[in-house]
Protein backbone atom coordinates (compact mmCIF):
# COMPACT_ATOMS: atom_id res chain seq x y z
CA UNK A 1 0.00 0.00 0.00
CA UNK A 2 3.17 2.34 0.86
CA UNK A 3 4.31 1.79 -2.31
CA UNK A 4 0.95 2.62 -4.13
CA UNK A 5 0.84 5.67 -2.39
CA UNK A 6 3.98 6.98 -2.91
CA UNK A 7 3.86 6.23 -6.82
CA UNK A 8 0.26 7.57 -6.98
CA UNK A 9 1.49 10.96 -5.31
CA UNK A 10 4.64 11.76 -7.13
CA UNK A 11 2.33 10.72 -10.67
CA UNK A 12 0.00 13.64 -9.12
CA UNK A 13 2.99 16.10 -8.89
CA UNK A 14 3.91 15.16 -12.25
CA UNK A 15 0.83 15.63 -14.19
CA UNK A 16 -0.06 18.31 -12.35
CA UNK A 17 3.15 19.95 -13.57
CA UNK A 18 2.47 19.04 -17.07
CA UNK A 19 -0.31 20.25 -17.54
CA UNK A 20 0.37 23.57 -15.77
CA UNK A 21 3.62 23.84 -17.62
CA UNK A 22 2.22 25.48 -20.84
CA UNK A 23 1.16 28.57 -17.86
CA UNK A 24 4.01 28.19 -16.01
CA UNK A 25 6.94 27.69 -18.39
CA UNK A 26 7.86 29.17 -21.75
CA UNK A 27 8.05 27.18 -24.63
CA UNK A 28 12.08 26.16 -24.19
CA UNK A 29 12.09 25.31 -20.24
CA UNK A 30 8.84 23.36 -21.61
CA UNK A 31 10.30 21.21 -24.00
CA UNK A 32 13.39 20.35 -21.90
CA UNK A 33 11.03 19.10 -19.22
CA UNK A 34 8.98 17.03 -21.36
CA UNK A 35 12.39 15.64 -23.15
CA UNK A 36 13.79 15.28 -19.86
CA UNK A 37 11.31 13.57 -17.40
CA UNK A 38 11.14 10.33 -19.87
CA UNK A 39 14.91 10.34 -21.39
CA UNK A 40 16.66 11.44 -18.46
CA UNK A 41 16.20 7.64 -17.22
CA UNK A 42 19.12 7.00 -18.89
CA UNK A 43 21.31 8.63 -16.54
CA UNK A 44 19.89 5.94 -13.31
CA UNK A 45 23.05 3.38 -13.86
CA UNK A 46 25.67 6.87 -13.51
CA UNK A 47 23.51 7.89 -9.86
CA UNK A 48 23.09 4.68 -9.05
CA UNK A 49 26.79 3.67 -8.62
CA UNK A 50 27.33 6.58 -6.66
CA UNK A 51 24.19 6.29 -4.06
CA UNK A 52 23.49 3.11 -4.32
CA UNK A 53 19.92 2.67 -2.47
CA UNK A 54 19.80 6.24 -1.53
CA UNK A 55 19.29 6.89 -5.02
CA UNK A 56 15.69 7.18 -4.75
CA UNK A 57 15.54 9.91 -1.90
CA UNK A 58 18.61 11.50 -3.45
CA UNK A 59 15.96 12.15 -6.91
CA UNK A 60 13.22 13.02 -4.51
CA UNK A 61 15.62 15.80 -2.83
CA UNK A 62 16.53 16.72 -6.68
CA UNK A 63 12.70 17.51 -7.21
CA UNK A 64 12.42 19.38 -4.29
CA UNK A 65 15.41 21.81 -5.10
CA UNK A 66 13.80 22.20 -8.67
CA UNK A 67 10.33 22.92 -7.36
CA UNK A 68 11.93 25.43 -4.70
CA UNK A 69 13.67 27.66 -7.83
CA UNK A 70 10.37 27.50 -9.81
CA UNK A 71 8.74 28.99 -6.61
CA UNK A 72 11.79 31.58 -6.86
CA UNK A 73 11.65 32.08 -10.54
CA UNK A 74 14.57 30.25 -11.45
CA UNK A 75 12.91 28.55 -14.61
CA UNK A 76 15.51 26.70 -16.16
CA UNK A 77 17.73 24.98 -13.87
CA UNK A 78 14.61 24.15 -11.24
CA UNK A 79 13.20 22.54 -15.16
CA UNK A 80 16.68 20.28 -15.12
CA UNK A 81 15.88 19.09 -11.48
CA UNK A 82 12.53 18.52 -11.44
CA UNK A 83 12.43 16.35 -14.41
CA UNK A 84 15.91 14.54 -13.66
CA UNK A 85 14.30 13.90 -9.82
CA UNK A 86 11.29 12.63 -11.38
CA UNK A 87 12.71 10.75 -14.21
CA UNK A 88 14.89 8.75 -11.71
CA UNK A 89 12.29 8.42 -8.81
CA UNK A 90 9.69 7.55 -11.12
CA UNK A 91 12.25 4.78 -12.56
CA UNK A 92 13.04 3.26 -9.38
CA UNK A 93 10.31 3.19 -7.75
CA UNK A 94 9.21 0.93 -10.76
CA UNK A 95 12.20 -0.99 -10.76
CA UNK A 96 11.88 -1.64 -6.56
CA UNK A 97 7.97 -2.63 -7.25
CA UNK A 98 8.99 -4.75 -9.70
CA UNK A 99 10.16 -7.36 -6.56
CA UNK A 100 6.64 -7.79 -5.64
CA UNK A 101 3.64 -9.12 -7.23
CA UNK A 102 0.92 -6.60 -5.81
CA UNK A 103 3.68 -3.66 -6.76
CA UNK A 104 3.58 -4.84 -10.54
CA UNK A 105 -0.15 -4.90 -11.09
CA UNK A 106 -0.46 -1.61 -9.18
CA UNK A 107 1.93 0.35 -11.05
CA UNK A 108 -0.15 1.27 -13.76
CA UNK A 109 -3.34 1.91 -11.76
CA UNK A 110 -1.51 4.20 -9.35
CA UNK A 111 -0.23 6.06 -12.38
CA UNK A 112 -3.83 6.74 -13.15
CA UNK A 113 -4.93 7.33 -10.01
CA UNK A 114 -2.53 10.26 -10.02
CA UNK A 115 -3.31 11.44 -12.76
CA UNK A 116 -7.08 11.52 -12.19
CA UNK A 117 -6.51 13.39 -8.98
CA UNK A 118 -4.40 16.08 -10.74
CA UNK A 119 -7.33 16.78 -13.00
CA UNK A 120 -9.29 17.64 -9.79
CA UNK A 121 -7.06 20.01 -8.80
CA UNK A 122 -6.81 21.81 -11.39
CA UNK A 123 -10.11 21.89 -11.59
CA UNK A 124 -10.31 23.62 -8.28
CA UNK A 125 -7.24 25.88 -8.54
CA UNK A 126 -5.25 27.00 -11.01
CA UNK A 127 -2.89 29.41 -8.87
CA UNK A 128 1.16 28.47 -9.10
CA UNK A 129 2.13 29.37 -5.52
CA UNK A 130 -0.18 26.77 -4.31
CA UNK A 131 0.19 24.11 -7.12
CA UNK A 132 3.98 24.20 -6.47
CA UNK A 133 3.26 24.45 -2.74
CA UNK A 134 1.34 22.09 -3.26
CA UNK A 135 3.62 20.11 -5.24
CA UNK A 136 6.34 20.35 -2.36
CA UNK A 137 4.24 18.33 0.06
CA UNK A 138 3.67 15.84 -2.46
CA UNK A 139 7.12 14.75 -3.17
CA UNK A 140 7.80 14.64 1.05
CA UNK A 141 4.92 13.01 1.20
CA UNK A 142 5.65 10.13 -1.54
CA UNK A 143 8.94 10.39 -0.33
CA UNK A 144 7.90 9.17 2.74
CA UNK A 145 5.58 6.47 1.76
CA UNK A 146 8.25 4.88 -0.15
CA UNK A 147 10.33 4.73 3.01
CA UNK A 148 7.99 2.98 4.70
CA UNK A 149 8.05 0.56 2.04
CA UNK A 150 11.48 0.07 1.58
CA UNK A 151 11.97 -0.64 5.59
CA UNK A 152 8.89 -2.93 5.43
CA UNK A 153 10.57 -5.02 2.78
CA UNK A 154 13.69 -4.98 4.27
CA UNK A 155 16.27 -4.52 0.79
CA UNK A 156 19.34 -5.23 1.59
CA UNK A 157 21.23 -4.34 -2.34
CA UNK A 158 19.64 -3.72 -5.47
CA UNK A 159 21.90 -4.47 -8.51
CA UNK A 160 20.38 -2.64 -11.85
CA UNK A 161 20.89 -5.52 -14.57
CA UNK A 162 23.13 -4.08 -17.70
CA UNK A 163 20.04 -5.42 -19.92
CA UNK A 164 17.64 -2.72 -18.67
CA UNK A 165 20.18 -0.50 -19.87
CA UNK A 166 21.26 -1.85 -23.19
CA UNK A 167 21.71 -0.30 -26.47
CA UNK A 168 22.68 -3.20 -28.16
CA UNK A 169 21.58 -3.30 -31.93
CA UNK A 170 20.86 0.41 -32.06
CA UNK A 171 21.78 0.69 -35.65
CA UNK A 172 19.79 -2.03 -36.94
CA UNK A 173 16.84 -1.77 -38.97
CA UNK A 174 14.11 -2.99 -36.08
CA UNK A 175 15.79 -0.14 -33.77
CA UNK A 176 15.30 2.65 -36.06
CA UNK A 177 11.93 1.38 -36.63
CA UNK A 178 11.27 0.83 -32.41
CA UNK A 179 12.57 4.58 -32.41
CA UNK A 180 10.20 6.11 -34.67
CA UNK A 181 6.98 4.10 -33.03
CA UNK A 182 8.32 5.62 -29.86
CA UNK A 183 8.56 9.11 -31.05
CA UNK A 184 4.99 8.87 -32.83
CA UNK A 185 4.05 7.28 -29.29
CA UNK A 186 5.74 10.27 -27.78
CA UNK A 187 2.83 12.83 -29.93
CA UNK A 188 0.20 11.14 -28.72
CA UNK A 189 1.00 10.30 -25.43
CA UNK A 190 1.67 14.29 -24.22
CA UNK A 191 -1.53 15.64 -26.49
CA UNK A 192 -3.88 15.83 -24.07
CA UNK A 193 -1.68 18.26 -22.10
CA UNK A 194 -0.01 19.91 -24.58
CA UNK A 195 -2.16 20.34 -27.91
CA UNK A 196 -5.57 20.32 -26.23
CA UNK A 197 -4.26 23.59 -23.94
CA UNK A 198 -2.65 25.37 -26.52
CA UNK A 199 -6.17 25.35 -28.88
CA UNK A 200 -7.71 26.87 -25.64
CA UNK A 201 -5.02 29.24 -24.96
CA UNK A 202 -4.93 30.66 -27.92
CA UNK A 203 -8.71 30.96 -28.15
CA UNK A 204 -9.24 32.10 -24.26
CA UNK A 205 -6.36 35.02 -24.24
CA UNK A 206 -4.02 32.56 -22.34
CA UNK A 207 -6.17 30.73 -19.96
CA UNK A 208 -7.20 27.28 -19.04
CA UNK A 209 -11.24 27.01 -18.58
CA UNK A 210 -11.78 25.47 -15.35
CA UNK A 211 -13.07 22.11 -16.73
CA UNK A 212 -10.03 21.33 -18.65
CA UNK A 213 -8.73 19.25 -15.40
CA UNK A 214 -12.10 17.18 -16.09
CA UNK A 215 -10.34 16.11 -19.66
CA UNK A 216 -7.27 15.05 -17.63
CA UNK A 217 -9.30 13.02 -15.46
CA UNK A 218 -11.18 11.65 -18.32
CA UNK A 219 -8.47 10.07 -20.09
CA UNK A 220 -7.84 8.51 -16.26
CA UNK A 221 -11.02 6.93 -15.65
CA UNK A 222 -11.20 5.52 -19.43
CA UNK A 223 -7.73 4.03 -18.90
CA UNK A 224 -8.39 2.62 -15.24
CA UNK A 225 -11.85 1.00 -16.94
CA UNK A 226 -10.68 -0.19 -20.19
CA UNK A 227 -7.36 -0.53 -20.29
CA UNK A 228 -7.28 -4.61 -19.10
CA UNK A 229 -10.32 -5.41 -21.66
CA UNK A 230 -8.74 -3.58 -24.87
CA UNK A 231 -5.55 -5.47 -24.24
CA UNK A 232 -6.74 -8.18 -24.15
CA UNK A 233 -8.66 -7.44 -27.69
CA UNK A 234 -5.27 -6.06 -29.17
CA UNK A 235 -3.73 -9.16 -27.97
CA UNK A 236 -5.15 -11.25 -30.58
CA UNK A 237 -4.70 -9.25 -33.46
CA UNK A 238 -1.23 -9.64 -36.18
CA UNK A 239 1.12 -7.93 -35.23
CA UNK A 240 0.69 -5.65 -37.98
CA UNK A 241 -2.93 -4.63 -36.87
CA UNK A 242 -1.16 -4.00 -33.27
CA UNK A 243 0.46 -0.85 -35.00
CA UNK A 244 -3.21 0.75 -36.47
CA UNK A 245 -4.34 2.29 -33.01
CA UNK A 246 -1.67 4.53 -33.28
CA UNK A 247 -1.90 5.36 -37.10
CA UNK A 248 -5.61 6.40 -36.06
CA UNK A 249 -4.63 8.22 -33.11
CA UNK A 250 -1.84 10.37 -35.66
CA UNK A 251 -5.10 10.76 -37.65
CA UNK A 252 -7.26 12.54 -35.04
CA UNK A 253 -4.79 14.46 -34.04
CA UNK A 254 -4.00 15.83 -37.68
CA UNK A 255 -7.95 17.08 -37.24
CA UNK A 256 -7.97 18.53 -34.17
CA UNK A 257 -9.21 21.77 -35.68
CA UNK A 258 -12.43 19.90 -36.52
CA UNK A 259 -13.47 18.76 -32.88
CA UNK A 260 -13.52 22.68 -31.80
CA UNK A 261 -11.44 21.78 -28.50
CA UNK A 262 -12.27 25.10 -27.35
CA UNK A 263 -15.59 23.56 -26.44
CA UNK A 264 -16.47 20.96 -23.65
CA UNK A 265 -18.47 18.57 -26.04
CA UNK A 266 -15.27 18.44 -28.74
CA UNK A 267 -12.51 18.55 -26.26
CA UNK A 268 -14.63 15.32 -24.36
CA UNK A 269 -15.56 13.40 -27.49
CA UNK A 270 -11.09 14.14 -28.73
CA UNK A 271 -9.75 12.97 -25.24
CA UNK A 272 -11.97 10.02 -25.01
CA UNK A 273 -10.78 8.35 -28.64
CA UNK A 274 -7.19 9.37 -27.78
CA UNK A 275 -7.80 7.37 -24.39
CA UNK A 276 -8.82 4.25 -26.35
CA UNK A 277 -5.89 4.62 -28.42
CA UNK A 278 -3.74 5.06 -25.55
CA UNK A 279 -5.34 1.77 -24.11
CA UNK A 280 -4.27 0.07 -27.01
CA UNK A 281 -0.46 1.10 -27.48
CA UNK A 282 0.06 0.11 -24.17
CA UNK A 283 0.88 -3.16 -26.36
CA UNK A 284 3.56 -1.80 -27.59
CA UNK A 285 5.80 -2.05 -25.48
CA UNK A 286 5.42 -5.68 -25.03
CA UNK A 287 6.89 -5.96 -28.49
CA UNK A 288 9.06 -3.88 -27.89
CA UNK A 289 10.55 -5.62 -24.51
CA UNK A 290 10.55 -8.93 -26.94
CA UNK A 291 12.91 -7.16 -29.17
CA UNK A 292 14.84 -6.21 -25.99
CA UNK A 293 14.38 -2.27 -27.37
CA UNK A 294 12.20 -1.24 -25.00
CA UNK A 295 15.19 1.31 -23.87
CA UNK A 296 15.50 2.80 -27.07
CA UNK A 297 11.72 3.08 -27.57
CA UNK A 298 11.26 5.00 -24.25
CA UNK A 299 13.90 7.64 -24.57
CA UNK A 300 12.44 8.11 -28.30
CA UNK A 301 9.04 8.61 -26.60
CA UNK A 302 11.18 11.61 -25.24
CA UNK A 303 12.12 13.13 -27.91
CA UNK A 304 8.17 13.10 -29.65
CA UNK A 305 6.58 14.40 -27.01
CA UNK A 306 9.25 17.08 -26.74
CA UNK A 307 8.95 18.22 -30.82
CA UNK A 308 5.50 18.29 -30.04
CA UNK A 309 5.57 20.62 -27.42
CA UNK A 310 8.05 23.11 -29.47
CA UNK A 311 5.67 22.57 -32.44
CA UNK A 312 2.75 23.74 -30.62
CA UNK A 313 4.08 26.24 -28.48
CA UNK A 314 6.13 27.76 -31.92
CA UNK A 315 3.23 27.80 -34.35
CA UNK A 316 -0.70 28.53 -33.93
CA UNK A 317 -2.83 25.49 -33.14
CA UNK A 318 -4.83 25.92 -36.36
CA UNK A 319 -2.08 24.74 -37.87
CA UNK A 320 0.51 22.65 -35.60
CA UNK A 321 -1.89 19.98 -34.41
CA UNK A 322 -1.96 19.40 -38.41
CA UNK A 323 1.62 19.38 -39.21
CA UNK A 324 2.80 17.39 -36.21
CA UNK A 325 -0.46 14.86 -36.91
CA UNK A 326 1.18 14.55 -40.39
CA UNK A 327 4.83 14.40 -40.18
CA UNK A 328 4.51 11.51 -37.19
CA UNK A 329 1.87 9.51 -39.61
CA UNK A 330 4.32 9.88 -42.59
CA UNK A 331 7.38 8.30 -39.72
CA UNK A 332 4.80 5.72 -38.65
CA UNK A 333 4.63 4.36 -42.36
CA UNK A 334 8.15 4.78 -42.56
CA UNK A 335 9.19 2.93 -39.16
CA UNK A 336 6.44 0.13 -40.08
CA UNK A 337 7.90 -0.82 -43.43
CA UNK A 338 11.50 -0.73 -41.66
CA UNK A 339 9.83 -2.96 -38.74
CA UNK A 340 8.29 -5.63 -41.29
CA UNK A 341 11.37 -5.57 -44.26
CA UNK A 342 13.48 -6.85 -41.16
CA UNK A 343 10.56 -9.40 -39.75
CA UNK A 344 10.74 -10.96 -43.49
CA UNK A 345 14.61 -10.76 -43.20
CA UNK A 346 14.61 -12.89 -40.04
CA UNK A 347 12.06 -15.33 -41.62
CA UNK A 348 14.62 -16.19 -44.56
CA UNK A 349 17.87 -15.93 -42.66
CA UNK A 350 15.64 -19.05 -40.37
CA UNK A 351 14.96 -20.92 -43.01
């Protein structure tokens, strides 16, 4: 339970600050947070040889710096902290779970949990003091709940395997291919706090309405519901169909202009087919474990939600939902046929 809390509350600080960022940030400290709380994983094996087991409080403390120079106006390097601190807590605490059953199936719900709860407090405040105030007693407070998990399961060392870490075969065909469905993943998986703001920035003179936390929470409760059943459904499909979801998802974004986000009914009806879609790329990354790329499509998912934040934030929502909608359908076709030529390659070489 210690451990569902304390992944639950830091997922709250983080989609809180997501979401808020477009407010809070400008469109460079932005795009180096979104870059930086997925890719920055890759720094874990560095930290980790130096603190060991502390490494986990040592990221939380990292957070807590970052959130303190926000609160004094020091954008940038309180951006670098808080998305390194995250990036690494949010890693370990997964990899720590991972030695327990209950911690494994509860990852992903607690995820969403947070997530849903952000979108209830934005809807009830949208004022940065508090939200980073607010934000502050969240990391102590996961911070804490994971300490009461780690004494309760009594770790005594906690090796990180070289695999997790591996960028074997990052040349090869099936890697560029893994990279390019994580950077399309990437678009689709920060659009809901990133494109669906901007449209009602841009049409509200630089404000949020007060039920765009309900969207966040949306996409939650969809996820929490269907996210088991749809699995299973994608599951059974060829591997080729597996990829579809996300061609669709490129597609609605591309017409975002069409669901008039500035209004509740299109912004509901958008968020709730880019939450089925998100239910069923979740497969993904089974594949991509089986290819032992799973790395390499993570950090990519980096780097696509980061374009798409200086895309949106650089050129009017009229037109940037279309052009990054576009571009990452054009790379989906491109990684798919890269992904397949070296399936059939594998086939003959085996025979």
């Amino acid at each position: 339970m210690n451990i569902f809390i304390s992944r639950a509350v830091s997922a709250l600080c983080l989609f809180l600050i997501l979401a808020e960022a477009n407010l809070w940030l400008n469109g460079i400290d932005n795009t180096i947070f979104v870059l930086g709380y997925r890719l920055f994983i890759i720094v874990t094996p560095i930290l980790f040889a130096i603190f060991r087991n502390r490494l986990t409080f040592f990221a939380f403390v990292l957070a807590e710096v970052g959130l303190f120079l926000w609160i004094m106006h020091i954008d940038l390097i309180g951006t670098v902290l808080i998305s390194l601190g995250l990036a690494v807590s949010g890693y370990m605490i997964k990899y720590y779970v991972a030695s327990t059953k209950k911690g494994v199936s509860g990852n992903k719900i607690a995820l969403n949990v947070g997530s849903l709860l952000s979108g209830l407090l934005i809807f009830i405040t949208q004022n940065r003091l508090i939200m980073l105030l607010a934000c502050m007693v969240l990391i102590v407070t996961s911070s804490m709940s994971f300490l009461l998990f780690y004494k309760a399961n009594k770790f005594k060392d906690l090796s990180i395997k070289k695999s997790h870490f591996s960028y074997v075969g990052i040349v090869s065909k099936r890697a560029i291919a893994w990279c390019i469905v994580g950077f399309v993943s990437g678009v689709k998986l920060i659009a809901i706090v990133s494109i669906l703001p901007q449209f009602m920035l841009q049409a509200l003179n630089g404000k949020l309405p007060a039920w765009y936390g309900l969207m966040l929470s949306l996409n939650c409760l969809v996820i929490i519901i269907l996210q088991v059943p749809i699995i299973r459904v994608v599951s059974r499909l060829e591997t080729i169909k597996v990829f579809v979801p996300l061609a669709i998802g490129m597609l609605i974004i591309m017409l975002s202009y069409f669901f008039d986000l500035n209004s509740f009914l299109g912004a509901f009806i958008w968020t709730f087919f880019l939450s089925i879609i998100e239910c069923a790329i979740t497969y993904l990354d089974k594949l991509a474990r089986e290819d032992d790329l799973l790395l390499v499509k993570e950090a990519a998912v980096g780097i696509g939600s980061a374009v798409t934040v200086c895309v949106v934030r650089s050129v009017s929502s009229n037109y940037s939902a279309f052009l990054v909608g576009l571009i990452s359908l054009a790379l989906l076709l491109v990684g798919m046929t890269l992904f397949f030529s070296d399936q059939k390659e594998s086939v003959i070489n085996a025979r």
